[in-house]
Protein backbone atom coordinates (compact mmCIF):
# COMPACT_ATOMS: atom_id res chain seq x y z
CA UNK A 1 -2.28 -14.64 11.81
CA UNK A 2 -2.17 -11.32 11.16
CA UNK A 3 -1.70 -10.35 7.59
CA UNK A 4 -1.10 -6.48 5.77
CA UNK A 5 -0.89 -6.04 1.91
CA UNK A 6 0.66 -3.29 0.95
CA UNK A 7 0.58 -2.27 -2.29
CA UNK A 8 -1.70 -0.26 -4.80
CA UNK A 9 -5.32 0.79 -4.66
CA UNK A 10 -7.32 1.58 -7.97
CA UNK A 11 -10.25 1.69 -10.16
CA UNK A 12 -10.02 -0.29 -13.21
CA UNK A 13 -11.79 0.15 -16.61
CA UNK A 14 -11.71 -2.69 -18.46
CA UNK A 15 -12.98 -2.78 -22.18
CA UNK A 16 -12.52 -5.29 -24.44
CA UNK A 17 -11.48 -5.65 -28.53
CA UNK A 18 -13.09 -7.88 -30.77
CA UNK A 19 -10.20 -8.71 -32.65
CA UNK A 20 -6.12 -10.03 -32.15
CA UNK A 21 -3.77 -6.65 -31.49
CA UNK A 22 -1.15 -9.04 -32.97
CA UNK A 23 -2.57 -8.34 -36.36
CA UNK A 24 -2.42 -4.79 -36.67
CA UNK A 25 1.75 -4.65 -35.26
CA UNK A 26 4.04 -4.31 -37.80
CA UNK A 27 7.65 -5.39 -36.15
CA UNK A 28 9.37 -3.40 -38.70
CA UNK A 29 7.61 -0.17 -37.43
CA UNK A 30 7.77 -0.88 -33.71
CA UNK A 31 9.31 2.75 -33.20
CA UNK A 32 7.15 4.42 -35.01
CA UNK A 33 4.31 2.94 -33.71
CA UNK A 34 0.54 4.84 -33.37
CA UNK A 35 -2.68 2.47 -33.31
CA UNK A 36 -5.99 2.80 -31.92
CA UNK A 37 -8.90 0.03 -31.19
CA UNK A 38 -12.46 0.27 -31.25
CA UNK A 39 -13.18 -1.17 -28.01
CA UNK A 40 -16.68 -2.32 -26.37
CA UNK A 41 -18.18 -3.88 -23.26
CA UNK A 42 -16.72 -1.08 -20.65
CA UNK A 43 -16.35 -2.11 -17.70
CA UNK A 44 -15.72 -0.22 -14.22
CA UNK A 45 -14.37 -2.01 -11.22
CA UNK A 46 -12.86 -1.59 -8.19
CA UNK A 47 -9.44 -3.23 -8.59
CA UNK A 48 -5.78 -2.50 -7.13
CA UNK A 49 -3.12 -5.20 -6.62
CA UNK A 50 -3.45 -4.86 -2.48
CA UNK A 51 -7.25 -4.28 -2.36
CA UNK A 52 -7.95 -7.60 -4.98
CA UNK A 53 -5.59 -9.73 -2.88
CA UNK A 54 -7.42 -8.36 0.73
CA UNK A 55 -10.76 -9.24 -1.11
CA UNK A 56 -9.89 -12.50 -2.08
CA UNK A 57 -8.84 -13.05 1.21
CA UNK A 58 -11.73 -11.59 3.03
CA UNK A 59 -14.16 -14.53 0.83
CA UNK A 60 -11.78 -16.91 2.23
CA UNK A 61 -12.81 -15.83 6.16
CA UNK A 62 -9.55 -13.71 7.03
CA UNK A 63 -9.25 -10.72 8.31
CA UNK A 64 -6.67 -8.87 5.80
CA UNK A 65 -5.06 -5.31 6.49
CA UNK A 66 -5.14 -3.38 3.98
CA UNK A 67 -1.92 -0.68 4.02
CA UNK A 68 -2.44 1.96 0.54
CA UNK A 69 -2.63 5.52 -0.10
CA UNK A 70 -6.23 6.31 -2.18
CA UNK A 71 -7.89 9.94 -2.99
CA UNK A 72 -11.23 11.50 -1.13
CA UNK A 73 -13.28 9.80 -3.92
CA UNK A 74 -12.62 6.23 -2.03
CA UNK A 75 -15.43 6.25 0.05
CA UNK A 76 -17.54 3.82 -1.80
CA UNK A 77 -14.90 1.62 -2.30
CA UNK A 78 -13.68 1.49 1.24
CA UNK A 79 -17.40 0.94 2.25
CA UNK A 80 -17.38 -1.89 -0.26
CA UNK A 81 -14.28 -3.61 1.13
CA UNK A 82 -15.45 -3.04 4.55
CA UNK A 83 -18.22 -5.01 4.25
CA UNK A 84 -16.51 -7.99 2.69
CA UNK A 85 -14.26 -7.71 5.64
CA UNK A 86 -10.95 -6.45 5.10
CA UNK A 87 -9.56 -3.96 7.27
CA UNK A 88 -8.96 -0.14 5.95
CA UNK A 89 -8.10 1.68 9.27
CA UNK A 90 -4.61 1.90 7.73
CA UNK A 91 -5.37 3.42 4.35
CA UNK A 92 -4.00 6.85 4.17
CA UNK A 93 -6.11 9.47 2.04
CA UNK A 94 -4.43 12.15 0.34
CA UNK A 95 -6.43 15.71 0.15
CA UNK A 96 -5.15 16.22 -3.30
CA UNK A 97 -5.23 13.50 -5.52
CA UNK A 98 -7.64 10.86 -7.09
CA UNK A 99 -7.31 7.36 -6.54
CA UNK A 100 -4.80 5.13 -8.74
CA UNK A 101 -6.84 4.28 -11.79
CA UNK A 102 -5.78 1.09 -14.47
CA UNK A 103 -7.16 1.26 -17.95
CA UNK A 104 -6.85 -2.20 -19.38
CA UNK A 105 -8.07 -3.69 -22.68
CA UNK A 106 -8.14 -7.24 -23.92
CA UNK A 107 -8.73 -8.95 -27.16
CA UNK A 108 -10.09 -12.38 -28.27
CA UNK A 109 -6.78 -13.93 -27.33
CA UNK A 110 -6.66 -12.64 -23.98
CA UNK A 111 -3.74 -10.66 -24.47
CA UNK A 112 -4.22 -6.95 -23.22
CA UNK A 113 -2.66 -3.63 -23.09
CA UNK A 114 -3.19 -1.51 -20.16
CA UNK A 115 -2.24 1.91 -18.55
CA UNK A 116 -1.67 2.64 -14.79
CA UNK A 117 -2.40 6.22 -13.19
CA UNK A 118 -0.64 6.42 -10.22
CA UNK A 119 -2.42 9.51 -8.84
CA UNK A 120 -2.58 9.26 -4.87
CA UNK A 121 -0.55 6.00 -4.62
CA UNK A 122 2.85 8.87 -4.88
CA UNK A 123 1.90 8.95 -0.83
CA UNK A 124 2.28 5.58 0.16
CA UNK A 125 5.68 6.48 0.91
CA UNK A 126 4.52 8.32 3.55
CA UNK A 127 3.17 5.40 5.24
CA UNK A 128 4.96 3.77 8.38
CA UNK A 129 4.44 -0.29 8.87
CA UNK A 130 5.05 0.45 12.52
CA UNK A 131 1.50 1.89 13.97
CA UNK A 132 -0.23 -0.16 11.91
CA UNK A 133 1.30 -2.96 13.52
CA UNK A 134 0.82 -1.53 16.96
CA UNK A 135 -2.92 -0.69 16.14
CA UNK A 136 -3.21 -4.61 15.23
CA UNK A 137 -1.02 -5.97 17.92
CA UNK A 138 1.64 -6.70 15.79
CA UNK A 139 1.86 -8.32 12.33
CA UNK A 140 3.25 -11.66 11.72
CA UNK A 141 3.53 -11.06 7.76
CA UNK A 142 3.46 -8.43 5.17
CA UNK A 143 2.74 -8.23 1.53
CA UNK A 144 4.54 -5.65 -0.18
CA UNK A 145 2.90 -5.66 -3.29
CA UNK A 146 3.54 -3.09 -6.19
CA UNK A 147 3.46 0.13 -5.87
CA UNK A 148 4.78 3.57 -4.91
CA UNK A 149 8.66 2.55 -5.60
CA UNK A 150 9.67 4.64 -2.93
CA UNK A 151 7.00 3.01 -0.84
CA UNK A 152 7.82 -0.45 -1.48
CA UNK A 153 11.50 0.20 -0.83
CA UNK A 154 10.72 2.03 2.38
CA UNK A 155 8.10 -1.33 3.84
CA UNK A 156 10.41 -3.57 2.47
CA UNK A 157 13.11 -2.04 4.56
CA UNK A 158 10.80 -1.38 7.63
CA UNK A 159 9.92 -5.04 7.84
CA UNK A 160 13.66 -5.97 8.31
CA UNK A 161 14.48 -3.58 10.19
CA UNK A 162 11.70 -4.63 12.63
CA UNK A 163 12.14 -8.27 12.34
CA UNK A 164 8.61 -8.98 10.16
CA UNK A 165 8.22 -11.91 7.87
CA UNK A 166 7.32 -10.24 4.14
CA UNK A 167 6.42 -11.53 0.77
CA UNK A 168 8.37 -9.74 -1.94
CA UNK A 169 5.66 -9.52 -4.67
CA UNK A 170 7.08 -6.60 -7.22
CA UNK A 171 5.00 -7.86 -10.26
CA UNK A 172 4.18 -4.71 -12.38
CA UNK A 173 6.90 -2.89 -11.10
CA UNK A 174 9.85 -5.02 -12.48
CA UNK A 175 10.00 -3.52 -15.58
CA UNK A 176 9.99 -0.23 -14.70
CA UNK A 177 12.74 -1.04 -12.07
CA UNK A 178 16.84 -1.75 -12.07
CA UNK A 179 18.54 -4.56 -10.64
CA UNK A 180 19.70 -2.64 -7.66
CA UNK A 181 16.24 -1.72 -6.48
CA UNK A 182 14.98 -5.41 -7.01
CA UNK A 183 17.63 -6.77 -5.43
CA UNK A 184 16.66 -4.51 -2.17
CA UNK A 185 13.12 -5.92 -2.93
CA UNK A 186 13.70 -9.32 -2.44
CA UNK A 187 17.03 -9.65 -0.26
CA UNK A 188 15.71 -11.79 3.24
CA UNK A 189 12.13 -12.75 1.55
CA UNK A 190 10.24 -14.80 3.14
CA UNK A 191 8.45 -15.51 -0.44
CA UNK A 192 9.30 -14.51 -3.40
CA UNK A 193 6.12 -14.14 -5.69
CA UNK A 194 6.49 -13.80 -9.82
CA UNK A 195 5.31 -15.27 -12.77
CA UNK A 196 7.50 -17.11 -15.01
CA UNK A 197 7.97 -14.57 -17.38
CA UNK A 198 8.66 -12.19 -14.30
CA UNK A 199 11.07 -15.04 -12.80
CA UNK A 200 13.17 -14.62 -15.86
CA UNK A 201 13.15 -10.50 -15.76
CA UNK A 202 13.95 -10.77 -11.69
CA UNK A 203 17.03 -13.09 -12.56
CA UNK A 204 18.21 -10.76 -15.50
CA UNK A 205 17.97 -7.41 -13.62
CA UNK A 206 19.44 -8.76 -10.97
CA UNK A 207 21.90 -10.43 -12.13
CA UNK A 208 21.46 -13.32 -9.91
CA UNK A 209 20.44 -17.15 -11.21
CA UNK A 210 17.75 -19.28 -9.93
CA UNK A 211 20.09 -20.74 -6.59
CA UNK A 212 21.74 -17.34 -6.12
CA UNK A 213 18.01 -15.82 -5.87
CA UNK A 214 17.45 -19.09 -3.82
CA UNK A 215 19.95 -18.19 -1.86
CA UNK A 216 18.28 -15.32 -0.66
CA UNK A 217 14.85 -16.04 -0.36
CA UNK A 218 12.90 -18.38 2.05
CA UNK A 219 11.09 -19.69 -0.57
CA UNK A 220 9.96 -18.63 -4.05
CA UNK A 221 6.71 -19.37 -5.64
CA UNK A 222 6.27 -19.13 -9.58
CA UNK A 223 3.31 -18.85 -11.23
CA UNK A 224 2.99 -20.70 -14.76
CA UNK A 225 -0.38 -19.99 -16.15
CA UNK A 226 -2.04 -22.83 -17.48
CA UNK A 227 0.67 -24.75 -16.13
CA UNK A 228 -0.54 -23.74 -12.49
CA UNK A 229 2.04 -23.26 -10.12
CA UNK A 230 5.78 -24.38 -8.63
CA UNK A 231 7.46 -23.64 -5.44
CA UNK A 232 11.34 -24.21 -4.52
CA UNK A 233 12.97 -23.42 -1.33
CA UNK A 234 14.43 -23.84 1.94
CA UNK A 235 14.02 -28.00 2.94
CA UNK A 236 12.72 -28.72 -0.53
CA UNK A 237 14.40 -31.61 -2.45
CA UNK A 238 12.34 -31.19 -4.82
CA UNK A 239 9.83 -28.37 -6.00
CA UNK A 240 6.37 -28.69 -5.40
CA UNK A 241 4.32 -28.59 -8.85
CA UNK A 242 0.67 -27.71 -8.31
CA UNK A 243 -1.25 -28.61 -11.81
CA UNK A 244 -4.23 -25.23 -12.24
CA UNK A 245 -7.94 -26.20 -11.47
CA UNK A 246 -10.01 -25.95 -14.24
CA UNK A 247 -12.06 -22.96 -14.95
CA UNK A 248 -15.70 -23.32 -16.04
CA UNK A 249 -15.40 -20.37 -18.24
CA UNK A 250 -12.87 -18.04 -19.60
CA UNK A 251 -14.46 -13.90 -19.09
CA UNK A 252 -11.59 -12.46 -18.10
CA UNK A 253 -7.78 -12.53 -16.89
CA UNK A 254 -7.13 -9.58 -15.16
CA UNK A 255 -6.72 -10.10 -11.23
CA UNK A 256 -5.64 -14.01 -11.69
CA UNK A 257 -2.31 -13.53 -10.27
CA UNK A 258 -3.43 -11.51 -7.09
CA UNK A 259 -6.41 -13.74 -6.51
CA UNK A 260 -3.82 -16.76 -6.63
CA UNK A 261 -1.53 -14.72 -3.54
CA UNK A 262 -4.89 -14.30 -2.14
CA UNK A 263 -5.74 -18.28 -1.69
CA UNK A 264 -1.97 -19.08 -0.94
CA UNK A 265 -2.09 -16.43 1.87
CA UNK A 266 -4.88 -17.52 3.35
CA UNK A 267 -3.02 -21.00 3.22
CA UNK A 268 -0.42 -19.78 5.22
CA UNK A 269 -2.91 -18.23 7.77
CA UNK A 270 -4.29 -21.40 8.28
CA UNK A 271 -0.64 -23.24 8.49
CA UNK A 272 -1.48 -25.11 5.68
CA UNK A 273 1.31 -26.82 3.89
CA UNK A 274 3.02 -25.73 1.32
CA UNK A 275 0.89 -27.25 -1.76
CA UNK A 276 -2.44 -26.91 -0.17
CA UNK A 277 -1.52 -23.34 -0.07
CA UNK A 278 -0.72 -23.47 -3.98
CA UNK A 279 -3.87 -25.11 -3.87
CA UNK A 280 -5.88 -22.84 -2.41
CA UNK A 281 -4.27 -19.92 -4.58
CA UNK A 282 -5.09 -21.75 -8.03
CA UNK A 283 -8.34 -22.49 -7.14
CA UNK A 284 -9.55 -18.78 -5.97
CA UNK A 285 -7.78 -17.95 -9.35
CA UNK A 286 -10.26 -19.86 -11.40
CA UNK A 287 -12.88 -17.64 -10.26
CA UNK A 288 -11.92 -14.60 -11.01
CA UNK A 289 -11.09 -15.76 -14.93
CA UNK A 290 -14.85 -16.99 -14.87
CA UNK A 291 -15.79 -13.27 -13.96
CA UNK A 292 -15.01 -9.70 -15.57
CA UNK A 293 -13.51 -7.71 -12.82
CA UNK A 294 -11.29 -8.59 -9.69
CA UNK A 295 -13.74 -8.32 -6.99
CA UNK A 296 -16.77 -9.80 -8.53
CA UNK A 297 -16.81 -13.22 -8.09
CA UNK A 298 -18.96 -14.66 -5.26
CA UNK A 299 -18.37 -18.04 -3.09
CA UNK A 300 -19.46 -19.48 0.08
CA UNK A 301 -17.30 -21.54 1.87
CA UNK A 302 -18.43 -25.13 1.42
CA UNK A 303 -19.23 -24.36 -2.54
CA UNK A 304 -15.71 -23.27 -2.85
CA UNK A 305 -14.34 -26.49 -0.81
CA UNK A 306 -16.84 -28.79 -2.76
CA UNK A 307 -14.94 -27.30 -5.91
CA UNK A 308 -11.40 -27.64 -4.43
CA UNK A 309 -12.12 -31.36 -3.61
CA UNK A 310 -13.28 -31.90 -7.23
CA UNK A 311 -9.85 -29.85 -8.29
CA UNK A 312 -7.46 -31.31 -5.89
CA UNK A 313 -8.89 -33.93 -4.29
CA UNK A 314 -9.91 -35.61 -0.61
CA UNK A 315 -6.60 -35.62 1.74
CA UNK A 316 -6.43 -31.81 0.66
CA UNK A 317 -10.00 -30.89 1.03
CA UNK A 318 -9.85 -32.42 4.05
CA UNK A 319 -6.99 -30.73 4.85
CA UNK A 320 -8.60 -27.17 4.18
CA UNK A 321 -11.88 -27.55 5.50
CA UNK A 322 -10.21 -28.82 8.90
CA UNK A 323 -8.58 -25.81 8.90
CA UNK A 324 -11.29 -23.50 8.27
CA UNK A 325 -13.41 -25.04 11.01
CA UNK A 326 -10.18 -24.68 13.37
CA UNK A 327 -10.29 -21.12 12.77
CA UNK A 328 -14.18 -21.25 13.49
């Protein structure tokens, strides 16, 4: 199955706060507001929604193509993702700016506050779905992932224009977005990705409830945290509820979500059921919060589906590791 992700392509710097930003925000002075935090620990990673989701998918033996716009100063990182397998003949380089960069910190409750630079992502627009799919020999799903607005409107488009399968996963972007744009993000999804907190924002832009959004979508998947996962849609009675596999640690949250579309892609590559591919997601998840960064975790395949028996259990280990054997 042949798989792109669209979306952005960045560095991330990661500190973190020993302390609760809760307890220096004063409601009453919201508009007025001016803080600063001593931060330590900084980290920097390669990160990206569209490169963490190709990586994750790359340690899970596929073969993802990777569709972004980064600066000349991507070399190393392209050489890194390269040799975890993901494919970056489609990335386009622009001769003028630097690569997206997110600044992110997090305190001892794990809630952060982060910046996004988009810097060369402004050119993803520029990028047409159509040669890469005739360089691959067609592609039987896309990812379009945020990014670029103009970009993400114009891949969105292109895949139903040409027919294409795509997973409408605007994340980040919702809240800088109306409800007319969303609604051109997600009209004729095959999968409609959020969190919960997102689900709410999609249906309130919009202006479309939960079966009116059903309506529209294949299926949509919504992620609940600690609560794991849940999936309605077409041929569902009811929705499939997918408890979250225990972490070993807690080190960090960033990248959770786009490790999760990482496992539940690969599910789908692997015509997995539905659940197994919730599975899957939730379980690639946990190790990313038991590692600072998005691309630093490290698994082999039978340690990860020793750990998703454990999780999960036998029929859908068995399920997975059949399939990943299959695929040789």
């Amino acid at each position: 199955m042949r798989i792109a992700i669209a979306g952005s392509i960045a560095t991330d710097h990661l500190m973190t706060f020993s302390g609760r930003f809760a307890d220096s925000l004063v409601v009453e002075q919201l508009d007025k507001i001016s803080l600063s935090f001593l931060a330590h620990g900084l980290e920097i990673r390669r990160g990206g929604v569209a490169a963490n989701i190709s990586f994750g998918m790359a340690q899970l033996g596929q073969r993802p193509i990777l569709v972004g716009a980064v600066g000349e100063d991507f070399a190393d990182y392209r050489s890194w993702l390269e040799r975890h397998g993901v494919d970056c003949a489609s990335v386009h380089v622009s001769q003028t700016q630097h690569t997206a960069r997110f600044v992110c910190t997090t305190d001892d409750d794990m809630a952060q506050i982060a910046t996004f630079y988009a810097g060369a992502m402004s050119e993803a627009r520029d990028i047409e779905l159509g040669p890469v799919a005739d360089r691959v020999g067609g592609l039987d799903l896309v990812l379009v992932g945020p990014d670029d607005p103009e970009a993400m409107r114009r891949h969105t488009d292109e895949c139903r224009k040409r027919g294409i399968p795509f997973v409408a996963d605007p994340s980040q972007q919702l809240a800088f977005s109306d409800g007319d744009f969303i609604r051109g993000l997600i009209e004729g999804a095959e999968y409609l990705i959020t969190n919960e907190y997102e689900s709410h924002l999609t249906e309130q832009k919009t202006g479309w409830g939960q079966d009116e959004i059903n309506a529209r979508v294949r299926y949509r998947v919504t992620t609940l945290g600690k609560d794991g996962v849940r999936i309605t849609g077409e041929g569902l009675d009811e929705p499939i509820v997918v408890a979250a596999a225990r972490e070993v640690t807690k080190a960090d949250p960033t990248g959770v979500g786009d490790a999760f579309r990482a496992g539940f892609l690969t599910g789908l590559a692997l015509d997995l059921p539905l659940r197994e591919c919730a599975e899957i997601g939730s379980m690639l998840a946990t190790y990313v919060i038991e590692t600072v960064g998005t691309q630093e975790y490290d698994l082999t395949i039978p340690s990860f589906v020793d750990r998703f028996r454990e999780a999960y259990g036998d029929a859908s280990a068995d399920l997975l590791a059949d399939a990943l054997a299959a695929r040789g």
